[in-house]
PDB file of N, CA and C in Angstrom:
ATOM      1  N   UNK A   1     -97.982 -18.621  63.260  1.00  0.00           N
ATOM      2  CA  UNK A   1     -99.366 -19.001  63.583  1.00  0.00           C
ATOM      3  C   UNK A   1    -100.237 -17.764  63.571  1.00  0.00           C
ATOM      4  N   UNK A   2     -99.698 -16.404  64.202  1.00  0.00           N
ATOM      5  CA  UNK A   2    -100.151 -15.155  64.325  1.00  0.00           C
ATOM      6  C   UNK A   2    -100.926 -14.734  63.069  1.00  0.00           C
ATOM      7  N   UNK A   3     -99.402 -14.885  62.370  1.00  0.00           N
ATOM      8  CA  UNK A   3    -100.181 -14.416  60.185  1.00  0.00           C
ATOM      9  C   UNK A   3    -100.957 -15.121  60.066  1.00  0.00           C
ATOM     10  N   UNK A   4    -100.643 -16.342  60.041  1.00  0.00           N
ATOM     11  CA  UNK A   4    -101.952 -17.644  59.420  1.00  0.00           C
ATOM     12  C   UNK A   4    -103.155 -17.172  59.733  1.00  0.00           C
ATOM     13  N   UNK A   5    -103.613 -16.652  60.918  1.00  0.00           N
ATOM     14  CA  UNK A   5    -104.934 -16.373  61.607  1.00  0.00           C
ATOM     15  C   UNK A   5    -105.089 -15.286  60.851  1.00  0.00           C
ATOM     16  N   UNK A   6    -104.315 -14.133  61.066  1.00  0.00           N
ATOM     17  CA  UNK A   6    -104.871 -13.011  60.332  1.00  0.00           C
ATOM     18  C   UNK A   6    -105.249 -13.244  58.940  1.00  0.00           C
ATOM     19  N   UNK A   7    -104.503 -14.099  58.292  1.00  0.00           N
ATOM     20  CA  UNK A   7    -104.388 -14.663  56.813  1.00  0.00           C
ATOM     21  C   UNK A   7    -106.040 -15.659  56.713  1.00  0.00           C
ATOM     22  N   UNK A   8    -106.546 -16.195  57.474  1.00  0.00           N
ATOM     23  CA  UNK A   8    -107.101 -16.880  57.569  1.00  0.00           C
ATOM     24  C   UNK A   8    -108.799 -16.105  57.878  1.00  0.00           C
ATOM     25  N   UNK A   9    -108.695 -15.320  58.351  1.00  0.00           N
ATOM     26  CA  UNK A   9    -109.990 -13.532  58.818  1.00  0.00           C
ATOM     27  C   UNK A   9    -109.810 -13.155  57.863  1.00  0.00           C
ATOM     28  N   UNK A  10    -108.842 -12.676  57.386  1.00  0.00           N
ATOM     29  CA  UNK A  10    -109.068 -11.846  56.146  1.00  0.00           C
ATOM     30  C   UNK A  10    -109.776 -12.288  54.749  1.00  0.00           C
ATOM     31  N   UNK A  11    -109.240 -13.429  54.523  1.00  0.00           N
ATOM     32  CA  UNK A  11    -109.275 -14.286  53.019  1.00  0.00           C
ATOM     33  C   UNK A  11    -110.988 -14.533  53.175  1.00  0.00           C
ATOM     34  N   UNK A  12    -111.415 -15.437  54.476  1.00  0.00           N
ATOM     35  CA  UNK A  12    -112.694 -15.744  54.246  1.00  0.00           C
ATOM     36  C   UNK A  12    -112.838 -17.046  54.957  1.00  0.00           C
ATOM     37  N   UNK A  13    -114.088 -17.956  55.338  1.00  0.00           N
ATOM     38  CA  UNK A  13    -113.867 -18.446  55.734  1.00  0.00           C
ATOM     39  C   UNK A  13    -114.059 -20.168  54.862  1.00  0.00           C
ATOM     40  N   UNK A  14    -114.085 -19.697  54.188  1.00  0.00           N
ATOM     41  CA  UNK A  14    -113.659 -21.329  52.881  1.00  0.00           C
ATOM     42  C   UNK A  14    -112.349 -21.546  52.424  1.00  0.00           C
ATOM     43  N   UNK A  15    -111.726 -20.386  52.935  1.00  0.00           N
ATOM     44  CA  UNK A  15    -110.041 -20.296  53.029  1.00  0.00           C
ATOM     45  C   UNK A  15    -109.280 -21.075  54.091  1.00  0.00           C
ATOM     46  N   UNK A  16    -110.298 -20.838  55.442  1.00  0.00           N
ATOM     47  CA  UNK A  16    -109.837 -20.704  56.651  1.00  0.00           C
ATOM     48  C   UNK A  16    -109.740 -22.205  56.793  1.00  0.00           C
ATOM     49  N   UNK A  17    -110.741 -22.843  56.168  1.00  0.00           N
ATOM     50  CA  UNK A  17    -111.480 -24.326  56.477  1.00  0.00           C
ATOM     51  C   UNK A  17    -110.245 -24.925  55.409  1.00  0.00           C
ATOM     52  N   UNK A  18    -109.577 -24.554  54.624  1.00  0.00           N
ATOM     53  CA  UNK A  18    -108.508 -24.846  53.596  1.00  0.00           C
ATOM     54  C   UNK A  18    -106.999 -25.092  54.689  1.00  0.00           C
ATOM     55  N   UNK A  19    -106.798 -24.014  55.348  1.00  0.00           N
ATOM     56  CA  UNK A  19    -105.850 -23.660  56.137  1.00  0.00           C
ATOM     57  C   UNK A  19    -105.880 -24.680  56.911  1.00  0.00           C
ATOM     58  N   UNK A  20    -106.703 -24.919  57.992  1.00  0.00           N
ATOM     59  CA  UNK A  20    -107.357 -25.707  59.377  1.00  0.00           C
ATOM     60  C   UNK A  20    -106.609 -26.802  58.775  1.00  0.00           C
ATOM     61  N   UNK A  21    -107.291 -27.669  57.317  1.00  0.00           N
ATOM     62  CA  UNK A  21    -106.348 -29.064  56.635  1.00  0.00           C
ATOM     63  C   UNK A  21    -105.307 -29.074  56.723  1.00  0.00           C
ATOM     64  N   UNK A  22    -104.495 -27.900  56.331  1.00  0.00           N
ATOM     65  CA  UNK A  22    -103.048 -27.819  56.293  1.00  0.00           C
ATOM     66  C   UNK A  22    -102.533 -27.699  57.625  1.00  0.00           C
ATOM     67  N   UNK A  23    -102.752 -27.140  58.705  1.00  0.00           N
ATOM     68  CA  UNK A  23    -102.426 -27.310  60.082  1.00  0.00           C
ATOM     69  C   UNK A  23    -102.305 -28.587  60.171  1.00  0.00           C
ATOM     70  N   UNK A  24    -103.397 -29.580  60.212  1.00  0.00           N
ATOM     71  CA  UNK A  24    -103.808 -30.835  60.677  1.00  0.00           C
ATOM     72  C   UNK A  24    -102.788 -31.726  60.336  1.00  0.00           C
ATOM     73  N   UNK A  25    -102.407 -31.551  59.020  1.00  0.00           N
ATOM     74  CA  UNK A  25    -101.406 -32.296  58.384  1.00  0.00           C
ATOM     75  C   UNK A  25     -99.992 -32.240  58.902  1.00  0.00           C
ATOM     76  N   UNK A  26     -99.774 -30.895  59.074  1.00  0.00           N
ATOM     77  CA  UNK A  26     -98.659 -30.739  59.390  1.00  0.00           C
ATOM     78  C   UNK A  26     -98.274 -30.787  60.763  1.00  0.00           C
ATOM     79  N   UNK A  27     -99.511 -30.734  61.575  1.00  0.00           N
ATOM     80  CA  UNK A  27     -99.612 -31.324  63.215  1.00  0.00           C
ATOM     81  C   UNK A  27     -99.340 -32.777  63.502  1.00  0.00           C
ATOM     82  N   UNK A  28     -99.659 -33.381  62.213  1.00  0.00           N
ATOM     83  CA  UNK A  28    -100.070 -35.234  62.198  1.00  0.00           C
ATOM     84  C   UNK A  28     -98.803 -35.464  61.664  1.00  0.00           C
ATOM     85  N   UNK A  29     -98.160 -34.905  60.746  1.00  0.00           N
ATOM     86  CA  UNK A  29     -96.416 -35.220  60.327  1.00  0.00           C
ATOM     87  C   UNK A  29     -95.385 -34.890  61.751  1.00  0.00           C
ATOM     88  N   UNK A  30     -95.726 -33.823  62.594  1.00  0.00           N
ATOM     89  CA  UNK A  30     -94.965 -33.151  63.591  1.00  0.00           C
ATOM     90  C   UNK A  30     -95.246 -34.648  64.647  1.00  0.00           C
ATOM     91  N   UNK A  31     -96.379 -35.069  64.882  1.00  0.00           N
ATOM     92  CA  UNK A  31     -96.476 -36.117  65.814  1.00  0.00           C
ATOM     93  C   UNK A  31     -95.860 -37.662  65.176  1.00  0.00           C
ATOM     94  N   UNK A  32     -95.828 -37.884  64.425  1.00  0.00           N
ATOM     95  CA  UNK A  32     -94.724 -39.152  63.321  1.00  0.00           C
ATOM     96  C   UNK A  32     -93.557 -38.966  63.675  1.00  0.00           C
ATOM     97  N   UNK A  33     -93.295 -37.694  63.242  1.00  0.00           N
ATOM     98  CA  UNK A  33     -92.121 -37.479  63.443  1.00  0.00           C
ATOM     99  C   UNK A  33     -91.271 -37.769  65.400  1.00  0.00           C
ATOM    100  N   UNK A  34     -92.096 -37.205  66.064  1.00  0.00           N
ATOM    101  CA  UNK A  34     -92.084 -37.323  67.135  1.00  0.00           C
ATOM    102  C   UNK A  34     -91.644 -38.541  67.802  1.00  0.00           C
ATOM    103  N   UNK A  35     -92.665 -39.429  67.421  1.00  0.00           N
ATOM    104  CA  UNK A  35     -92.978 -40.657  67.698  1.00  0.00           C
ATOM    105  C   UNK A  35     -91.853 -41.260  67.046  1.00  0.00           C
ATOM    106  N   UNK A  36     -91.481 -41.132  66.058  1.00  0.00           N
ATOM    107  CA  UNK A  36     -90.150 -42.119  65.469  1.00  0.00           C
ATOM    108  C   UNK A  36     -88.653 -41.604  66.274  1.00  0.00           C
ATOM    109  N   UNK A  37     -88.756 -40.224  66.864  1.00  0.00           N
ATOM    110  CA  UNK A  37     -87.502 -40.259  66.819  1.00  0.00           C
ATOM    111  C   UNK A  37     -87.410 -40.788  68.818  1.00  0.00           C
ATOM    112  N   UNK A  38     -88.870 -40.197  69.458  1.00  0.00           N
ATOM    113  CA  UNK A  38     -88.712 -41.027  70.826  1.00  0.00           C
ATOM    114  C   UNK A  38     -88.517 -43.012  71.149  1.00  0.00           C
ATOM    115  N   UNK A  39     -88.706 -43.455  69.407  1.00  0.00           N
ATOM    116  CA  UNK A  39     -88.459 -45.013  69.130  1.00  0.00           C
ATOM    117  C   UNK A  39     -87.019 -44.777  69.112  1.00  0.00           C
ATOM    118  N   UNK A  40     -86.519 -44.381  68.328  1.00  0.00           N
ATOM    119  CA  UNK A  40     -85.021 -43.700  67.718  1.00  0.00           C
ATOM    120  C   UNK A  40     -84.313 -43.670  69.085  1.00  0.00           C
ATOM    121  N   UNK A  41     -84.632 -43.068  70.270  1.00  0.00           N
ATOM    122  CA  UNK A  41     -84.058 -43.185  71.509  1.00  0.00           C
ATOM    123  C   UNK A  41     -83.921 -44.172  72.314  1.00  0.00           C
ATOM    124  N   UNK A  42     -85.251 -44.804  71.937  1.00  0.00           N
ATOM    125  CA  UNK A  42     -85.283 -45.868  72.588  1.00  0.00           C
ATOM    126  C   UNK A  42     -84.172 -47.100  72.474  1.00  0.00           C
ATOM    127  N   UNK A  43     -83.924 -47.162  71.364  1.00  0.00           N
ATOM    128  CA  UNK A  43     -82.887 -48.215  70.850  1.00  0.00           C
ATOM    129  C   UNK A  43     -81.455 -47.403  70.682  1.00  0.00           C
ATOM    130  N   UNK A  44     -81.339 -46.674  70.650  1.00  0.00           N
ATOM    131  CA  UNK A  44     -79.446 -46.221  70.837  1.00  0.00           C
ATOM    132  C   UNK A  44     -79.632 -46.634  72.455  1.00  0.00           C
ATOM    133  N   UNK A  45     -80.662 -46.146  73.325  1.00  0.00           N
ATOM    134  CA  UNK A  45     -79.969 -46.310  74.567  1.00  0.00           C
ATOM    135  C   UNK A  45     -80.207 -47.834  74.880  1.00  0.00           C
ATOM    136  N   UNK A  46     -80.813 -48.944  74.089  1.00  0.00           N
ATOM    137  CA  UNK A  46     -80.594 -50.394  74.563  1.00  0.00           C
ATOM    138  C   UNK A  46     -79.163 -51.193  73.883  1.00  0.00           C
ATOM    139  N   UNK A  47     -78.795 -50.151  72.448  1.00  0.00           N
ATOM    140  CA  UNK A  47     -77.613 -50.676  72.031  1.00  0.00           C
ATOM    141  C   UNK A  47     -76.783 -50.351  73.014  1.00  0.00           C
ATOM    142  N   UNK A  48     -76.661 -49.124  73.627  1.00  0.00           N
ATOM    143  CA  UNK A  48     -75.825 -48.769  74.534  1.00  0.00           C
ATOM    144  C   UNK A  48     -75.178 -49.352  75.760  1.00  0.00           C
ATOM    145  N   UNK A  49     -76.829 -49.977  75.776  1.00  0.00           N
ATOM    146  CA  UNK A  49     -76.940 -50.664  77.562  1.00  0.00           C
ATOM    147  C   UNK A  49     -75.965 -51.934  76.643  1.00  0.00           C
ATOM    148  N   UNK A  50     -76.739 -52.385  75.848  1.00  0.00           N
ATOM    149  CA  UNK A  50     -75.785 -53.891  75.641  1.00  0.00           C
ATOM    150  C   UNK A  50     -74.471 -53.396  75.118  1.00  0.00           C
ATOM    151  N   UNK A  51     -73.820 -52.372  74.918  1.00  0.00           N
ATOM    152  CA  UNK A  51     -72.294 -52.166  74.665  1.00  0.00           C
ATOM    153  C   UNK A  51     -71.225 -52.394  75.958  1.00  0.00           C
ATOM    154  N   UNK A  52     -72.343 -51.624  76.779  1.00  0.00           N
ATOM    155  CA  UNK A  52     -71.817 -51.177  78.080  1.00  0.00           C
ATOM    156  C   UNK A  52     -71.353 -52.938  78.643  1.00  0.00           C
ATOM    157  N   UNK A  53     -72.494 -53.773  78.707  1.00  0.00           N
ATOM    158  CA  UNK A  53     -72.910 -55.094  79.291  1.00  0.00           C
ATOM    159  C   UNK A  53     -71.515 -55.904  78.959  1.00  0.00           C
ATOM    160  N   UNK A  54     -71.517 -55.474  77.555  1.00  0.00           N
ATOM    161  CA  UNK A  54     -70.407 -56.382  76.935  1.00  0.00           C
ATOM    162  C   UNK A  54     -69.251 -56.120  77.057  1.00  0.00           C
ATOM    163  N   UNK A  55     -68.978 -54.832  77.542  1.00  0.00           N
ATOM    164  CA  UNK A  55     -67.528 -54.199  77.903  1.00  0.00           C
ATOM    165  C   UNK A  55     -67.224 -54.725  79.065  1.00  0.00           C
ATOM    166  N   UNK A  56     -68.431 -54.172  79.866  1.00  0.00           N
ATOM    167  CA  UNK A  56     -68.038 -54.400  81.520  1.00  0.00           C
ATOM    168  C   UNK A  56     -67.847 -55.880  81.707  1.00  0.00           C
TER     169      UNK A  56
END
């Protein structure tokens, strides 16, 4: 993030406004991602519960 900024002062700021997109994107994939895998938890631990249900 450190470089990016410096990368981002240096180049200019029609660069910077280039960069900012690419953050965004890759902030908005990081939160998908997120979000699918706290779903992803959600359901191993209800298969679980019903493994358990069916054992016990």
């Amino acid at each position: 993030v450190f470089v990016a900024l410096i990368l981002a002062i240096a180049i200019g700021q029609s660069e910077a406004g280039w960069l900012k997109k690419i953050g965004k994107k890759i902030e908005r994939v990081g939160q998908h991602t997120r979000d699918a895998t706290i779903q992803g938890l959600g359901i191993a631990q209800q298969a679980a519960n019903v493994a358990a249900t069916a054992r016990g």
